[in-house]
Protein backbone atom coordinates (compact mmCIF):
# COMPACT_ATOMS: atom_id res chain seq x y z
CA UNK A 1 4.68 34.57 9.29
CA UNK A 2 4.08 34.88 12.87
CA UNK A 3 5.67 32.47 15.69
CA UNK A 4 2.21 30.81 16.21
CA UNK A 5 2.14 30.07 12.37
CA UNK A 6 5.71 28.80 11.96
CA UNK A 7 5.06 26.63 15.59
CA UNK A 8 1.93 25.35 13.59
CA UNK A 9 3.73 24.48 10.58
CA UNK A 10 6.76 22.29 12.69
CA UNK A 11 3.98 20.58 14.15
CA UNK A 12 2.10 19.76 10.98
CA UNK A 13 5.34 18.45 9.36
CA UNK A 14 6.42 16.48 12.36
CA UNK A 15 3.07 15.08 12.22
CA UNK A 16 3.06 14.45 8.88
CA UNK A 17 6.81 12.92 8.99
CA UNK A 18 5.37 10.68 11.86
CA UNK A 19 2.67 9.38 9.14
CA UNK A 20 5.74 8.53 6.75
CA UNK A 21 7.74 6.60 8.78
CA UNK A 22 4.05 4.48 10.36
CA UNK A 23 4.29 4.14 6.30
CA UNK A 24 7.57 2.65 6.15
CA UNK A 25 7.30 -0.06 9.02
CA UNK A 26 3.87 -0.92 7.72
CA UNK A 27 5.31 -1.13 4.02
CA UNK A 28 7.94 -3.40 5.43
CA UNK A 29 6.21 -5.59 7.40
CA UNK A 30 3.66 -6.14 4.19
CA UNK A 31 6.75 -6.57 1.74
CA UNK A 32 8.16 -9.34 4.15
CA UNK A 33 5.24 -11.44 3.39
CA UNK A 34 3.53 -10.46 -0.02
CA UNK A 35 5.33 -9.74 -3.45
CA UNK A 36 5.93 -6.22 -4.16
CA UNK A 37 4.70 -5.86 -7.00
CA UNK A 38 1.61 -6.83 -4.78
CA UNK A 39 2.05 -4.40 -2.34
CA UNK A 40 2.44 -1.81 -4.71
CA UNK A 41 -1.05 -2.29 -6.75
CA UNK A 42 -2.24 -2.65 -3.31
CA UNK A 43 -0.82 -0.02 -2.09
CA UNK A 44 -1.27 2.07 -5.49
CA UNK A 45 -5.16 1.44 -5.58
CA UNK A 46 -5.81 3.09 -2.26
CA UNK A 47 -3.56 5.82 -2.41
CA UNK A 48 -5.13 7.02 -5.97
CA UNK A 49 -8.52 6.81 -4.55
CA UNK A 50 -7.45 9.07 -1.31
CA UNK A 51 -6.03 11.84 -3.03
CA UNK A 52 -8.36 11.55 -6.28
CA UNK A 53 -11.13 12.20 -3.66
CA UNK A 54 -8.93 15.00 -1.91
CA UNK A 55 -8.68 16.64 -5.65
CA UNK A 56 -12.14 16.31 -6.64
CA UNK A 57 -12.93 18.30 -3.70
CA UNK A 58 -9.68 20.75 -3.98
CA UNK A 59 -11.40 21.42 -7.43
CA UNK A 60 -8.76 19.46 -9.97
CA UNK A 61 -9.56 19.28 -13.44
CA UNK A 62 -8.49 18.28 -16.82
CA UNK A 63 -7.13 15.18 -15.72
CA UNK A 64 -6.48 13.12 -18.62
CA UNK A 65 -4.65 16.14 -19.77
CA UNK A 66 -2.42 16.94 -16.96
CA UNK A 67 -1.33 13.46 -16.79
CA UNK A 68 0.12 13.45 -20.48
CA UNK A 69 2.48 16.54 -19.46
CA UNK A 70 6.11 15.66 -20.06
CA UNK A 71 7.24 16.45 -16.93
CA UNK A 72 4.28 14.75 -15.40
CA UNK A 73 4.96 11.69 -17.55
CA UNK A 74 8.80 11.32 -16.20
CA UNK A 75 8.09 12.53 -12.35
CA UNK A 76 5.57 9.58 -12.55
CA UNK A 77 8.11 6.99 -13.78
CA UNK A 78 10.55 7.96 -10.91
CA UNK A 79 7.79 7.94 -8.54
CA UNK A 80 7.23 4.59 -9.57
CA UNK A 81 10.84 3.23 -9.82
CA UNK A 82 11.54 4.45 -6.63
CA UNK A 83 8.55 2.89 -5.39
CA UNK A 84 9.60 -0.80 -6.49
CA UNK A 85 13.56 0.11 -5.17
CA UNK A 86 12.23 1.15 -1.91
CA UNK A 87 10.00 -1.67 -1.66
CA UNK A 88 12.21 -4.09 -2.38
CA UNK A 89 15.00 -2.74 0.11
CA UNK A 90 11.94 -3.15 3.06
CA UNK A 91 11.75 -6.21 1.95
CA UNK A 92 15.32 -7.55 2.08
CA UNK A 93 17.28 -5.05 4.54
CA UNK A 94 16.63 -3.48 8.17
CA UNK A 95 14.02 -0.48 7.94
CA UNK A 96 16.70 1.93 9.80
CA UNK A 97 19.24 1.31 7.45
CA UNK A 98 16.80 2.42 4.84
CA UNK A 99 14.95 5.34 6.34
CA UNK A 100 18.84 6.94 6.81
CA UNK A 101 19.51 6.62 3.24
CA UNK A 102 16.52 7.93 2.33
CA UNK A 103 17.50 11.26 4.42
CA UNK A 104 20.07 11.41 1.93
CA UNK A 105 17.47 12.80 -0.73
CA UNK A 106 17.70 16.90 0.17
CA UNK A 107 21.66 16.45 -0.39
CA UNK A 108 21.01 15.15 -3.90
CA UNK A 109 17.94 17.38 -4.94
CA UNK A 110 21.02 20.06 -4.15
CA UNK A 111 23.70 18.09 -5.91
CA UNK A 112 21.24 17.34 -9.25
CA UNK A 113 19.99 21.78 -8.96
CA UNK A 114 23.36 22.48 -9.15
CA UNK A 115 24.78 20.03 -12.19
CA UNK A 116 21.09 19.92 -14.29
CA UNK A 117 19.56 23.07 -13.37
CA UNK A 118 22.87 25.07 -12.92
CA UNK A 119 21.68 26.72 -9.55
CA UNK A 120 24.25 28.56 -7.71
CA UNK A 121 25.73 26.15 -5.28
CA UNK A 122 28.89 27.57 -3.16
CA UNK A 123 32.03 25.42 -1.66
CA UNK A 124 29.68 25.25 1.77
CA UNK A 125 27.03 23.39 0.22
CA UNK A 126 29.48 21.13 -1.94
CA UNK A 127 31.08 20.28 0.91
CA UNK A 128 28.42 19.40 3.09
CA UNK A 129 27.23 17.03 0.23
CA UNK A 130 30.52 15.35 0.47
CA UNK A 131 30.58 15.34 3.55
CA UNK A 132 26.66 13.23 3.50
CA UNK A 133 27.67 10.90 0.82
CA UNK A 134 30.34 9.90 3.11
CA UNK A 135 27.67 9.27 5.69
CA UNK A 136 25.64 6.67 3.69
CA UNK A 137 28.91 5.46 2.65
CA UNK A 138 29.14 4.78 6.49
CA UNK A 139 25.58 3.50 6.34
CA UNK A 140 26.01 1.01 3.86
CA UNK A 141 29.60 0.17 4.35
CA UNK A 142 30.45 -1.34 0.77
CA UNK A 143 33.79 -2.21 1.79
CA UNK A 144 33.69 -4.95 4.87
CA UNK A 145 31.42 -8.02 6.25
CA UNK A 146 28.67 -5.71 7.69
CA UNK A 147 27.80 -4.59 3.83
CA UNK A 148 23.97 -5.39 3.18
CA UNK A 149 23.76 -6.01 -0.39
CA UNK A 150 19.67 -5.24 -0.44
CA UNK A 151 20.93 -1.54 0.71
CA UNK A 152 21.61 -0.80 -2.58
CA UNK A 153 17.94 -0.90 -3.85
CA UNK A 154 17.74 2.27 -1.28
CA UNK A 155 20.26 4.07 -2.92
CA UNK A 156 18.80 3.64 -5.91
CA UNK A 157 15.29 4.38 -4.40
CA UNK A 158 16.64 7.59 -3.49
CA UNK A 159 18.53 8.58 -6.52
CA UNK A 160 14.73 8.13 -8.40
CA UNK A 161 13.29 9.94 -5.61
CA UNK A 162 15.60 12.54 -6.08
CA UNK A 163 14.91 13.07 -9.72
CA UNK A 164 11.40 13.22 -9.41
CA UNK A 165 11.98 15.83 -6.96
CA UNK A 166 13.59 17.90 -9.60
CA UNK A 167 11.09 17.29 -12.06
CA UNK A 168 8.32 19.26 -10.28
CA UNK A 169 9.77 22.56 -11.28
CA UNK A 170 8.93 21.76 -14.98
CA UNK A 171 5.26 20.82 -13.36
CA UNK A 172 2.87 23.67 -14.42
CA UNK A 173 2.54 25.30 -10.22
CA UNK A 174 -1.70 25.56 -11.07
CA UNK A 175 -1.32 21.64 -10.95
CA UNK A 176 -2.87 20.50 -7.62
CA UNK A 177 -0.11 18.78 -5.40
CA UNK A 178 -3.29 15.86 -4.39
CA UNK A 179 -3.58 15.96 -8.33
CA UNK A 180 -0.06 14.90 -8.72
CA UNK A 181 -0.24 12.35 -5.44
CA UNK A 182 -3.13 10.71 -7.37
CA UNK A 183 -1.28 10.42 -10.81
CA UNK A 184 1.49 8.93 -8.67
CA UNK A 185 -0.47 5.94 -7.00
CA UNK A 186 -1.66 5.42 -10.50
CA UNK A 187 2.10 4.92 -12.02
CA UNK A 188 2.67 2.73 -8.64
CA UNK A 189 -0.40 0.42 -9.59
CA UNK A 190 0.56 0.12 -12.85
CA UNK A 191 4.60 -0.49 -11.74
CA UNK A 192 2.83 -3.27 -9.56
CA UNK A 193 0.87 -5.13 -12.06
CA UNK A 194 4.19 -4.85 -14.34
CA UNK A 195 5.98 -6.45 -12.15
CA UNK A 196 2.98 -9.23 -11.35
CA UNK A 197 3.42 -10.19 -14.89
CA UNK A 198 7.08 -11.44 -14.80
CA UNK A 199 8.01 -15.02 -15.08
CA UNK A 200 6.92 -16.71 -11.60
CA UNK A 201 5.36 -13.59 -9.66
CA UNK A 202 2.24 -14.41 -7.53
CA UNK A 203 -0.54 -12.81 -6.05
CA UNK A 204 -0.70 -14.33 -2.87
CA UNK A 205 -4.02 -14.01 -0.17
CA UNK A 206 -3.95 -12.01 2.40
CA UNK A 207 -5.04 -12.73 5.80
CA UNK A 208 -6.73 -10.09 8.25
CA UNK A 209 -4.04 -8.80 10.51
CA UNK A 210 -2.13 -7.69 6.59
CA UNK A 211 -5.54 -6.02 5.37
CA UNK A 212 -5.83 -4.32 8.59
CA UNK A 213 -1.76 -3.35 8.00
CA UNK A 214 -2.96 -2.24 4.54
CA UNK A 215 -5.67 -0.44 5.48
CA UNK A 216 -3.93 1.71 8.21
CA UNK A 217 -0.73 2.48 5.83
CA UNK A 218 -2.91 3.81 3.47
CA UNK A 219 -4.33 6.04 5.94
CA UNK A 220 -0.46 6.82 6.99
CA UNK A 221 0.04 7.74 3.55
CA UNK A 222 -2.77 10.42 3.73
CA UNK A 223 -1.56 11.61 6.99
CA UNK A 224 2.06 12.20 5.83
CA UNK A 225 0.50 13.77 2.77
CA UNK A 226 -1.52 16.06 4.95
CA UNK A 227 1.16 17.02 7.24
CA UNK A 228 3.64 17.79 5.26
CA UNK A 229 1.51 19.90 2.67
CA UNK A 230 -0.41 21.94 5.00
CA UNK A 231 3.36 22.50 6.95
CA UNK A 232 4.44 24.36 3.97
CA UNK A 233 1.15 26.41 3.51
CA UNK A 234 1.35 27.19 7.55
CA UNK A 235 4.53 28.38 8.14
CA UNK A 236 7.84 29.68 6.65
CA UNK A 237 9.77 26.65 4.38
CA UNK A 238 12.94 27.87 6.40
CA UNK A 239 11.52 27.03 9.64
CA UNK A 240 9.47 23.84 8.65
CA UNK A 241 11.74 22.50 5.67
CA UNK A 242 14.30 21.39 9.10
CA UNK A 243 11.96 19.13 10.58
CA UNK A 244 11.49 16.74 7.86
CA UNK A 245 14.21 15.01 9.65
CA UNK A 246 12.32 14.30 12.51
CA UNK A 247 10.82 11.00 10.29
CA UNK A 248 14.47 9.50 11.16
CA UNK A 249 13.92 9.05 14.79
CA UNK A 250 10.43 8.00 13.94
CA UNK A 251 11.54 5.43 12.07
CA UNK A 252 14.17 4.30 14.16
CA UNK A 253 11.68 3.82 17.16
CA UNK A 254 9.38 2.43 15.31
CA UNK A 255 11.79 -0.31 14.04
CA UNK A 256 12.93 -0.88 17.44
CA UNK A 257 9.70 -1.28 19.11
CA UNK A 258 7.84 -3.23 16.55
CA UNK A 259 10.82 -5.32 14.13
CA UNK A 260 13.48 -5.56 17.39
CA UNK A 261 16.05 -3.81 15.04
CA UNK A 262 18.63 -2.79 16.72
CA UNK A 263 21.19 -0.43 14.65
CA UNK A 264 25.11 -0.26 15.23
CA UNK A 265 26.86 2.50 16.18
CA UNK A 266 28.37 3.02 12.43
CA UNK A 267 24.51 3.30 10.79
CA UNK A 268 24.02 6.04 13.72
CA UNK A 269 27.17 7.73 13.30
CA UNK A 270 26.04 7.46 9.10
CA UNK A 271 22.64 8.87 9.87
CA UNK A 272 23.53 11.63 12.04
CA UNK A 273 26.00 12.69 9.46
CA UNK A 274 23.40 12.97 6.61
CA UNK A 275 21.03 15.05 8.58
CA UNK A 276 23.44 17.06 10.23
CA UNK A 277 24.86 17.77 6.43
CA UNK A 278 21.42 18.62 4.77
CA UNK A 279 20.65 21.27 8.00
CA UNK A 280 23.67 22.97 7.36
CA UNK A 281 22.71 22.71 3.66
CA UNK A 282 19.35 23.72 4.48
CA UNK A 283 21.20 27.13 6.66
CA UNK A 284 23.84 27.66 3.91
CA UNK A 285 21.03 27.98 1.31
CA UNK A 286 18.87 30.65 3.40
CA UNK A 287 22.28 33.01 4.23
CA UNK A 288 22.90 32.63 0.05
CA UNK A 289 19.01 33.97 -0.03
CA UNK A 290 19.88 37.03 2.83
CA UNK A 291 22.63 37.82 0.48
């Protein structure tokens, strides 16, 4: 790849990780007012018929078929657990708190290679996952009066996330990524309406200023979609892969600006941890590849 196409693929993914963490704060102002299992058919609906119209023109077939696969099956079932832990964390605890645990995610894709997959992982890379889970440890703070109870949902978000994240390598690679995305928002829908039918859930009505919010985090879904796959087709994973971070600060502006969150120094002490632990992890990984 040349510099132009690597420079082109940081800014697609920054781009793309700017669309995510629009996503987020929308997410969370939505799950603040509506049930989640709302905002997830909601949400579910119009992210199925995005990327079912992206694969219909990206040429995806066999549908039906693809979404029976196995590993199709159980990435769709973490997609949509994490979906309803995630949600519920927006709902409950401050968005920066949750957008640093979910940088957490890399770390663990590493941790669950190495244990499930039994991929090569040296004593640098061990390490520096220590060394992360200490930071959300510092992020969530389980042990004194600052511990947010609702954080947990985020680790548990993440854990699913994680896991579904493995499960793609058992995903046949002719499978359209859109294809996937749209068998996701199908697993969130039907999450959503699962959860709609327990004991006492509503459906509440919406007033404009929440279908406008709807609306425009569907279309920050697409962009993050967008950005982050044509990042990986533009440039080299080595020099993009980095700058998934970048949704962090997003998402820490954002909350600032628009929910008046204001993080302590321990969550930003946490966050900077994780992300400074999956970069190295990220570095240590591409001098095991140079050999």
């Amino acid at each position: 790849m040349t510099l132009s196409d690597n420079l082109r693929g940081i800014l697609w993914m920054v781009f793309g990780m700017a669309g995510f963490a629009v996503l987020d704060t929308l997410l969370k102002i939505l799950a603040g007012a509506i049930p989640t299992g709302q905002v997830m058919i909601l949400q579910g609906i119009g992210g199925a018929t995005v990327f079912f119209l992206m694969g219909l023109r990206a040429g995806a077939r066999d549908w039906a078929k693809r979404a029976m696969h196995p590993a199709v099956v159980a990435r769709n079932i973490c997609e949509a657990l994490a979906a309803v832990c995630f949600i519920t964390a927006l709902a409950n605890a401050p968005l920066s708190l949750v957008a640093a645990i979910i940088q957490a995610n890399p770390l663990l894709v590493t941790l669950g290679a190495a244990v499930f997959l039994r991929e090569p992982v040296g004593i640098h890379r061990w390490s520096a996952i220590f060394v992360g889970l200490l930071g959300v440890l510092l992020v969530i703070r389980p042990w004194g009066a600052g511990f947010e109870p609702s954080s947990l949902w985020a680790v548990a978000g993440v854990i699913a996330l994680s896991a579904r994240d493995l499960l793609v390598r058992w995903v046949p690679r002719h499978y359209p990524t859109v294809q996937l995305g749209a068998m996701a928002m199908i697993s969130l829908t039907l999450a959503g309406g699962a959860l709609q039918l327990l004991p006492g859930a509503t459906f509440d009505p919406m007033d404009g200023a929440q279908q406008i919010i709807l609306v425009v985090s569907i279309f920050a879904l697409a962009v993050g979609f967008i950005g982050t796959t044509n990042a990986m087709r533009s440039g080299d994973i080595s020099a993009v892969t980095p700058f998934r971070y970048s949704r962090l600060p997003f998402a820490i502006g954002l909350a600032a600006i628009i929910l008046n969150e204001r993080p302590d120094a321990l969550t930003l002490i946490g966050a900077g941890v994780i992300v400074a632990s999956g970069l190295y992890t990220l570095w240590r990984e591409q001098v095991r590849r140079r050999g």
